[in-house]
Protein backbone atom coordinates (compact mmCIF):
# COMPACT_ATOMS: atom_id res chain seq x y z
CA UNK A 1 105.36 113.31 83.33
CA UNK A 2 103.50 111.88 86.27
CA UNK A 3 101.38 114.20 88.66
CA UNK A 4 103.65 112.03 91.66
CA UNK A 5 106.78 113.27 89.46
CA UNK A 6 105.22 117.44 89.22
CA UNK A 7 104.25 116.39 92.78
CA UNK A 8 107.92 116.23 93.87
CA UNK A 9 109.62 118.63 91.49
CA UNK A 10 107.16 121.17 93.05
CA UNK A 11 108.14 120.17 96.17
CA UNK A 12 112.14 120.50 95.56
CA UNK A 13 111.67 123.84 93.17
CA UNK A 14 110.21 125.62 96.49
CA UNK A 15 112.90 124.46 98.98
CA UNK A 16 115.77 124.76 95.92
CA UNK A 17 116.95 121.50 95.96
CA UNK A 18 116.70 118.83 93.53
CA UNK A 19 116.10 115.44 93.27
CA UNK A 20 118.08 112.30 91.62
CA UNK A 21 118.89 112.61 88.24
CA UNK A 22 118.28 116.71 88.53
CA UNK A 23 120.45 119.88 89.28
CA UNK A 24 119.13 122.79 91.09
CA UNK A 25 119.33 124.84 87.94
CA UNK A 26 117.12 122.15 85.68
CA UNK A 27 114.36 121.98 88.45
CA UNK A 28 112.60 125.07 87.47
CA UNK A 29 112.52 123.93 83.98
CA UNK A 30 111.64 120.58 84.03
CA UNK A 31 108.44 121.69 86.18
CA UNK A 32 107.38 123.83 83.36
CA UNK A 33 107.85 121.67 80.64
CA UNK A 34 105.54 119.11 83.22
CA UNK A 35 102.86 122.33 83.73
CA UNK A 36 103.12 122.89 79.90
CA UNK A 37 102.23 118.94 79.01
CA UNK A 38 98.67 119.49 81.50
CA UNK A 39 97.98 122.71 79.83
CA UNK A 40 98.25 121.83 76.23
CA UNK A 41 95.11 123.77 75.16
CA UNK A 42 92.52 124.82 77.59
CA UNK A 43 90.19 121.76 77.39
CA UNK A 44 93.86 120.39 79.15
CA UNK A 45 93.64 122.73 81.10
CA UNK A 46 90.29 122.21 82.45
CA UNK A 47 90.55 118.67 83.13
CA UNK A 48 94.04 119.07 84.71
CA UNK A 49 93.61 122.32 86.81
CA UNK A 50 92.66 120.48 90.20
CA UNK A 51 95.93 118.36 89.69
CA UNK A 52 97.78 121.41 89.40
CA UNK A 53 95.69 123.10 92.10
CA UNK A 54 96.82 120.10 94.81
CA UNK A 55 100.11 120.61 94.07
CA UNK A 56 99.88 124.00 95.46
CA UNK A 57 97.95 123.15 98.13
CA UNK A 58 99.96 120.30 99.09
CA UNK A 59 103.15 122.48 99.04
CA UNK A 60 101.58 126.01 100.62
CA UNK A 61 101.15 123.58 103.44
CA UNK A 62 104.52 122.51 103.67
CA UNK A 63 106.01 126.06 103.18
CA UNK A 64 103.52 128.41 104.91
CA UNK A 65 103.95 126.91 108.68
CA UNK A 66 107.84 127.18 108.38
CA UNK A 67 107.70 131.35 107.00
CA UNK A 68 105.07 131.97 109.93
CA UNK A 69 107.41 130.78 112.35
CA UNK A 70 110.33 132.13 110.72
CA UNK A 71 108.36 135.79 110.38
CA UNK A 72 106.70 135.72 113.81
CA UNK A 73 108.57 132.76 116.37
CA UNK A 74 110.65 135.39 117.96
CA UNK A 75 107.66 137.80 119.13
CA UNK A 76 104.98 135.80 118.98
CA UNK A 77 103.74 131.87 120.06
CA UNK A 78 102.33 130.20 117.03
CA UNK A 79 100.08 127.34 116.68
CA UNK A 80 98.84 125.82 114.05
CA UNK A 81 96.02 123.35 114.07
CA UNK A 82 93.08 121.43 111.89
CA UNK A 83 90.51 122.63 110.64
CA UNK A 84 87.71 122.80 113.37
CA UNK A 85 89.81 122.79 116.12
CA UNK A 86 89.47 125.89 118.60
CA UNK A 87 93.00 125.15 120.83
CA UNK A 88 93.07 126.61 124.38
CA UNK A 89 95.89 128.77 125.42
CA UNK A 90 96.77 128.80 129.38
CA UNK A 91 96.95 131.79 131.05
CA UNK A 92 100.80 131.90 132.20
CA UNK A 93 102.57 133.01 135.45
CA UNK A 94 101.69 136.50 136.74
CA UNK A 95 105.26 136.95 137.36
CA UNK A 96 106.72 138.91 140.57
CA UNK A 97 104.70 142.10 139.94
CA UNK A 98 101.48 140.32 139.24
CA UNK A 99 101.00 141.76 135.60
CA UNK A 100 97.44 142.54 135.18
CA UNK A 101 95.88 140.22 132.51
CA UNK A 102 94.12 141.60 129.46
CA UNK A 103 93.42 140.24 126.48
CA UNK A 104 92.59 141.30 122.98
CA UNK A 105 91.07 139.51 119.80
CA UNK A 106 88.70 140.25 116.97
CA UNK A 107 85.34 140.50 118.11
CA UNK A 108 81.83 140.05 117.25
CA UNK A 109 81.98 142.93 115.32
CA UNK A 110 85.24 142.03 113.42
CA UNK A 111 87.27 144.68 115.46
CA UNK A 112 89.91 144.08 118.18
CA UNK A 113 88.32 144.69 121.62
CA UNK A 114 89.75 144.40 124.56
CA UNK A 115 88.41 142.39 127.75
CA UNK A 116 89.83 141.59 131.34
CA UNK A 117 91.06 137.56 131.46
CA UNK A 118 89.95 136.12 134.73
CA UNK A 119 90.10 132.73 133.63
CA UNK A 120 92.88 130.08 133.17
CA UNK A 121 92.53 129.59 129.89
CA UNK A 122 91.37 131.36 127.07
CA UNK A 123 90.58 130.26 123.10
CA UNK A 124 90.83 132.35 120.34
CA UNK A 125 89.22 134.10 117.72
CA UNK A 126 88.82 133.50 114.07
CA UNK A 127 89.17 135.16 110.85
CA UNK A 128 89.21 134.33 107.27
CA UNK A 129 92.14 136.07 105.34
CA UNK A 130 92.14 135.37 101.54
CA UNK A 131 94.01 136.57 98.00
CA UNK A 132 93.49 136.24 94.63
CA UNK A 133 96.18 136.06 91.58
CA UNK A 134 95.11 135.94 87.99
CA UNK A 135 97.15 133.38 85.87
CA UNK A 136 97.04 133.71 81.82
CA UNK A 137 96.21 130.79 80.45
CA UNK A 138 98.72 131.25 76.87
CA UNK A 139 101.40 131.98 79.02
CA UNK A 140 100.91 129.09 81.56
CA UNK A 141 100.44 126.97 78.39
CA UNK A 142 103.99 128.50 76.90
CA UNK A 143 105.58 128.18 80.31
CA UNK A 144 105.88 131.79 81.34
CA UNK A 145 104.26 131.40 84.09
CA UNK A 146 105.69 129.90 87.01
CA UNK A 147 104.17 127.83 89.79
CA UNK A 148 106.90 128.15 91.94
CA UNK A 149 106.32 132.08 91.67
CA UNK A 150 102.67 131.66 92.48
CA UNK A 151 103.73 129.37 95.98
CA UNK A 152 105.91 132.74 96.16
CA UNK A 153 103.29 135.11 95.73
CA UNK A 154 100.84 133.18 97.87
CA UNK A 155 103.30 132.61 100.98
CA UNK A 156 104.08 136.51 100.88
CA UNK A 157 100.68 137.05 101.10
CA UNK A 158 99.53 135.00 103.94
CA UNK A 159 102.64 136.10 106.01
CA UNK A 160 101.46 140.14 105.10
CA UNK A 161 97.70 139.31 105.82
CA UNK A 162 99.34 137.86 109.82
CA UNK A 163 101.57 141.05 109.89
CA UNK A 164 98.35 142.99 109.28
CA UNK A 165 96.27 140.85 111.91
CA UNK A 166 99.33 141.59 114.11
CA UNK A 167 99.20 145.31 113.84
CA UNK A 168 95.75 145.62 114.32
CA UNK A 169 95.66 143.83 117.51
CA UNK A 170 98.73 145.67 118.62
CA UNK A 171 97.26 149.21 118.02
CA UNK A 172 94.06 148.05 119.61
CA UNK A 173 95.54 147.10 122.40
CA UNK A 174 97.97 149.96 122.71
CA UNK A 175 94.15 152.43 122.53
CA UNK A 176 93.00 150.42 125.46
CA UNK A 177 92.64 152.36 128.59
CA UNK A 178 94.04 149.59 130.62
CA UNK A 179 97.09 149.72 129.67
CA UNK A 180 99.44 152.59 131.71
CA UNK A 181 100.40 156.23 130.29
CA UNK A 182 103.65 155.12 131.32
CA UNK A 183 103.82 152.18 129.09
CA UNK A 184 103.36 154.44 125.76
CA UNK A 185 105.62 157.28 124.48
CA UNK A 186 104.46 159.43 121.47
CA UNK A 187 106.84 162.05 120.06
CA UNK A 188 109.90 162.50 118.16
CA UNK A 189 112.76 160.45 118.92
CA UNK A 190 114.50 160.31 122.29
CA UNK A 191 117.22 157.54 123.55
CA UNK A 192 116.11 158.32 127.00
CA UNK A 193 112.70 157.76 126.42
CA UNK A 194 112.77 154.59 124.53
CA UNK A 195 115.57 153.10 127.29
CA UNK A 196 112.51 154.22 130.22
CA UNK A 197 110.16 151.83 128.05
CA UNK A 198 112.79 149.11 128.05
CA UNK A 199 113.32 149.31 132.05
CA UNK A 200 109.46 149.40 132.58
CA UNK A 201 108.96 146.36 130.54
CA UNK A 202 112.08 144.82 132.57
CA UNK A 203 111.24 146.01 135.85
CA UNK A 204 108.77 142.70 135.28
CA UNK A 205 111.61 140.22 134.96
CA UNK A 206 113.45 138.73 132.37
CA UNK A 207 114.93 141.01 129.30
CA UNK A 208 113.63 143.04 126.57
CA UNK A 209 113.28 142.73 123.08
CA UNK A 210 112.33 145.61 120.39
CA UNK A 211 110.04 144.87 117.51
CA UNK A 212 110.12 148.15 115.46
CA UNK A 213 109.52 148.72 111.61
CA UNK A 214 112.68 149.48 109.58
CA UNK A 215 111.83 153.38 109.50
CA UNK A 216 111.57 153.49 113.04
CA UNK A 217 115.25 151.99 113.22
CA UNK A 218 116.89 154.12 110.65
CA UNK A 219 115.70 156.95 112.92
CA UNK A 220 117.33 155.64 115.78
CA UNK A 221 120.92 156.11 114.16
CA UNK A 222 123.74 155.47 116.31
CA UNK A 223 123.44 155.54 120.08
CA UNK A 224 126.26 158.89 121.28
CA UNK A 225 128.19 157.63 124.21
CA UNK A 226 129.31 160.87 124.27
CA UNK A 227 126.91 163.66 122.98
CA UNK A 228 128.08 166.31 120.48
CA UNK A 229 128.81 169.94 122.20
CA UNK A 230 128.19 173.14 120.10
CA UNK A 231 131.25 174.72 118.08
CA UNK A 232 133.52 172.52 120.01
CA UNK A 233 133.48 168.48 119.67
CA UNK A 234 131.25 166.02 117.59
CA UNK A 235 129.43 163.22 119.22
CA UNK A 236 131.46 159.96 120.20
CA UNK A 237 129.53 157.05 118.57
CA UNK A 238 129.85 153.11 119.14
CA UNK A 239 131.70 151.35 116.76
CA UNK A 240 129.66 148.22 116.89
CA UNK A 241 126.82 150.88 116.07
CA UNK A 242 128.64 152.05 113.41
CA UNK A 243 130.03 148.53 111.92
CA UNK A 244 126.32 147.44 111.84
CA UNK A 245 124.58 150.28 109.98
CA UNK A 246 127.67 149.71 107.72
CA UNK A 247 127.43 146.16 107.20
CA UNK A 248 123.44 145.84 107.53
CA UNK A 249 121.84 149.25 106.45
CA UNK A 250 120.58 149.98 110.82
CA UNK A 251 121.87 149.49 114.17
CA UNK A 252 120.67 145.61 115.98
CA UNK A 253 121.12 146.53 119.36
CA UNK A 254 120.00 149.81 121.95
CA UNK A 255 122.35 149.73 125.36
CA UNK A 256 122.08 146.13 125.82
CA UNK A 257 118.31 145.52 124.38
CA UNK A 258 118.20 143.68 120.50
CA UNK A 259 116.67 144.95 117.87
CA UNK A 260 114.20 142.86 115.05
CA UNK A 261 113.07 144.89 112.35
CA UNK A 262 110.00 143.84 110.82
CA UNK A 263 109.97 143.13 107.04
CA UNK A 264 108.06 145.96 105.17
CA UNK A 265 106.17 145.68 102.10
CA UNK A 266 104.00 147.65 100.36
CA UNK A 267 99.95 147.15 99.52
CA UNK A 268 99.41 148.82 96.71
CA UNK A 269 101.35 149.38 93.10
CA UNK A 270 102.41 152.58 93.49
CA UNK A 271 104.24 152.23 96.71
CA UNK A 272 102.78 154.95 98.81
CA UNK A 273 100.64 152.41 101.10
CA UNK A 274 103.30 150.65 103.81
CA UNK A 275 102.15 147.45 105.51
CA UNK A 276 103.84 147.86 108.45
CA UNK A 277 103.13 151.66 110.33
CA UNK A 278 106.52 153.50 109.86
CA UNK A 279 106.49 155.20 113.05
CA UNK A 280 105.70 152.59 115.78
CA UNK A 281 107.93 149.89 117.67
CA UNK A 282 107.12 147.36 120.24
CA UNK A 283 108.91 146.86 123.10
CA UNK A 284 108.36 143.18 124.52
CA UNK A 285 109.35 140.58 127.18
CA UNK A 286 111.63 138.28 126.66
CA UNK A 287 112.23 134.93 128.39
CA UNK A 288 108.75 135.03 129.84
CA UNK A 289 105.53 134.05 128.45
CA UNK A 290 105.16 135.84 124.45
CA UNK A 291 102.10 138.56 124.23
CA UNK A 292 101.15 138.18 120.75
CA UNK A 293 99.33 134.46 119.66
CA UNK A 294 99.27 133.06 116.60
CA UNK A 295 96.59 130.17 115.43
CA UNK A 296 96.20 128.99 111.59
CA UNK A 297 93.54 127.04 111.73
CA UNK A 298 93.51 124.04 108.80
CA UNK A 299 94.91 124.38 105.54
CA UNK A 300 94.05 126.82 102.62
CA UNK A 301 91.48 126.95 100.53
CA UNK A 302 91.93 127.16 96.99
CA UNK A 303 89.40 127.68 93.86
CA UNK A 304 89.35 129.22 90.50
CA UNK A 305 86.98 131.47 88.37
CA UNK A 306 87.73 132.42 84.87
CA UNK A 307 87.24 135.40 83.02
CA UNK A 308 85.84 136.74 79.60
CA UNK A 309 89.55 136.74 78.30
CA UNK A 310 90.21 133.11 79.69
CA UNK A 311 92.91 134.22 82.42
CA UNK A 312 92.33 132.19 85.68
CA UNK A 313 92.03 133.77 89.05
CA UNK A 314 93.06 131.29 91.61
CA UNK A 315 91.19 132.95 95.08
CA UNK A 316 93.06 131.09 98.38
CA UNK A 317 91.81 131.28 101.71
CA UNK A 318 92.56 130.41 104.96
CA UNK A 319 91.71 130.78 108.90
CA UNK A 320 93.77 132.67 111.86
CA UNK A 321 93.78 133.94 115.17
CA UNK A 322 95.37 136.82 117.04
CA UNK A 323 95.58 137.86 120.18
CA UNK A 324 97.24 140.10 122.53
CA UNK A 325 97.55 138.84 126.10
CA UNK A 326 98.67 141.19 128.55
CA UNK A 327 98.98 145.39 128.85
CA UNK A 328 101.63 146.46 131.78
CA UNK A 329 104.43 144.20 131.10
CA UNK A 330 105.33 145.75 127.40
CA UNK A 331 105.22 149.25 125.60
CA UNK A 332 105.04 151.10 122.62
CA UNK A 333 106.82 153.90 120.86
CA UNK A 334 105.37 156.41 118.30
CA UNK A 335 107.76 158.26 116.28
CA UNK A 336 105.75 161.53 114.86
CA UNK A 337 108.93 162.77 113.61
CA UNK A 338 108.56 159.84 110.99
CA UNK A 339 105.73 160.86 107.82
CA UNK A 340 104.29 158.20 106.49
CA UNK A 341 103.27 157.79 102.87
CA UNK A 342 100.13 159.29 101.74
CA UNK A 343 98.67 160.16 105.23
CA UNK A 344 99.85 160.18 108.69
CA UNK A 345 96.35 159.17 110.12
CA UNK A 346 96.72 155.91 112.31
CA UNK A 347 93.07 154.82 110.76
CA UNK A 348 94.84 153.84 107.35
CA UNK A 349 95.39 150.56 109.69
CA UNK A 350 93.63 150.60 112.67
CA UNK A 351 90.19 152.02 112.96
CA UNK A 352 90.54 153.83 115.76
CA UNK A 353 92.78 156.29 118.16
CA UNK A 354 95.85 155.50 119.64
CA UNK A 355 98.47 157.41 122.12
């Protein structure tokens, strides 16, 4: 088999389709019998690996763009760009209440920090976010492993390493003094309370939108129309509140706002480490100019090193840019009621106070 054939069966395995002369069901296997054929012993191997290698490059950079979008479009402008390029963002309109501009990016000393923007425009930051995955050779060499899996693993990981970025710059930004006392609510659940962030972050124009973790929205239950009353009459729910956390495990909308719930993962193997705080949501504009930015800068990276026992590690890197424009038009919600794996202490992802 050709590396232009691997090429495209790579290519169709990751979007599951398949080309001429294939059904989506033989894909998988005919690119592992084509793997298998470059890895015939480990000299194969050797001489092969950067074919192999450019394969995955060529289709992390076909794949990657589309999940960033797909994880971060509806919160977030995203931008991707080459390698060397520094793109300027401009400053949007100030709207009809003049929203005071902030902005906040990863600094000189690698933290988020937090500056007033009195220009027009305004670049942004860089950092290097990078993974590693060890591949046995035997097992690549008998097929077990699978490349498609790998494109997998690595797209999950440079969509958590953005949702980390994210959350950083959103915390930072949130332990800001700029932004009003108003703007944040810290405590245990209250309708009332979140609704007051909604109309704050409304009172700017435009509509709402709230970007909270999936513990945060299992809290929020259904929304009582009516409230229960003690010994005498339970509370009167919605039913489209009740169809949804019947048909999709939470609730998707709060009196009129939507509801995205982030995807949440977990960083380490014994599942006590959550990527995404439990206890926080966003609430944002919508139909106005996004606060969070986005920038993936070129491609990613991709090298080997192997070990004493001959399993590869195949170490990807690449480059991206957050930012947080903005501090009076959106607000945040802490839910203390929520515990949180392990610790409770904010500094397991943000070094530093907030609320």
């Amino acid at each position: 088999m050709t590396t232009a054939e691997l090429r495209e069966l790579a290519r169709h395995a990751i979007n599951k389709t398949a080309p001429e002369n294939y059904s989506i069901g033989s894909v998988n296997a005919a690119l592992k019998d084509g793997i298998k054929e470059l890895c015939k012993d480990y000299n194969n191997f050797q001489k092969n690996k950067y074919d192999i290698f450019q394969i995955i490059m060529e289709n992390a950079e076909t794949i990657i763009p589309a999940k960033v979008m797909d994880a971060f479009g509806a919160f977030a402008e995203v931008i991707n760009v080459e390698d060397g390029n520094k793109p300027l963002f401009k400053r949007g309109g100030l709207g009809r209440l003049r929203a005071k501009k902030f902005l906040t990016q990863v600094g000189l000393t690698g933290m988020y920090e937090s500056f007033r923007l009195d220009s027009e425009t305004f670049s942004i930051g860089m950092k290097a976010i990078g993974g590693a995955v060890s591949i046995d050779f035997d097992r690549m060499r008998d097929g077990a492993e699978s490349l498609t899996e790998f494109l997998q693993v690595l797209v999950e990981a440079q969509v958590d390493a953005i949702y980390s970025e994210v959350q950083a710059a959103l915390m930072a930004a949130v332990n800001a003094a700029n932004m009003p006392a108003r703007n944040k609510v810290s405590g245990a659940y209250s309708a009332t309370a979140l609704q007051n962030l909604v109309n704050t972050v409304k009172a700017y124009g435009g509509q709402a939108v709230i970007f909270a973790s999936p513990e945060f929205v299992d809290a929020m239950g259904p929304d009582a129309i009516v409230p229960a009353i003690a010994n005498a009459a339970q509370a009167i729910y919605p039913n489209a509140d009740i169809e949804d956390i019947h048909n999709y495990g939470s609730i998707r909308m709060f009196r009129g706002t939507p509801i995205v719930t982030f995807r949440q993962s977990f960083l380490d193997e014994k599942n006590e480490e959550k990527l995404i705080h439990p206890q926080y949501a966003y609430v944002l504009p919508s139909g106005q100019e996004k606060v969070v930015k986005i920038v993936r800068e070129g491609g990613t990276d991709i090298w080997d090193t192997t070990n004493k026992d001959r399993s590869i590690e195949i170490n990807t890197q690449t480059k991206i840019g957050v930012a947080i424009l903005a501090y009076n038009n959106w607000g945040v919600y802490q839910n203390t009621g929520i515990l949180v794996p392990g610790t409770n202490d904010i500094n397991a992802w943000y070094d530093g106070t907030i609320l």
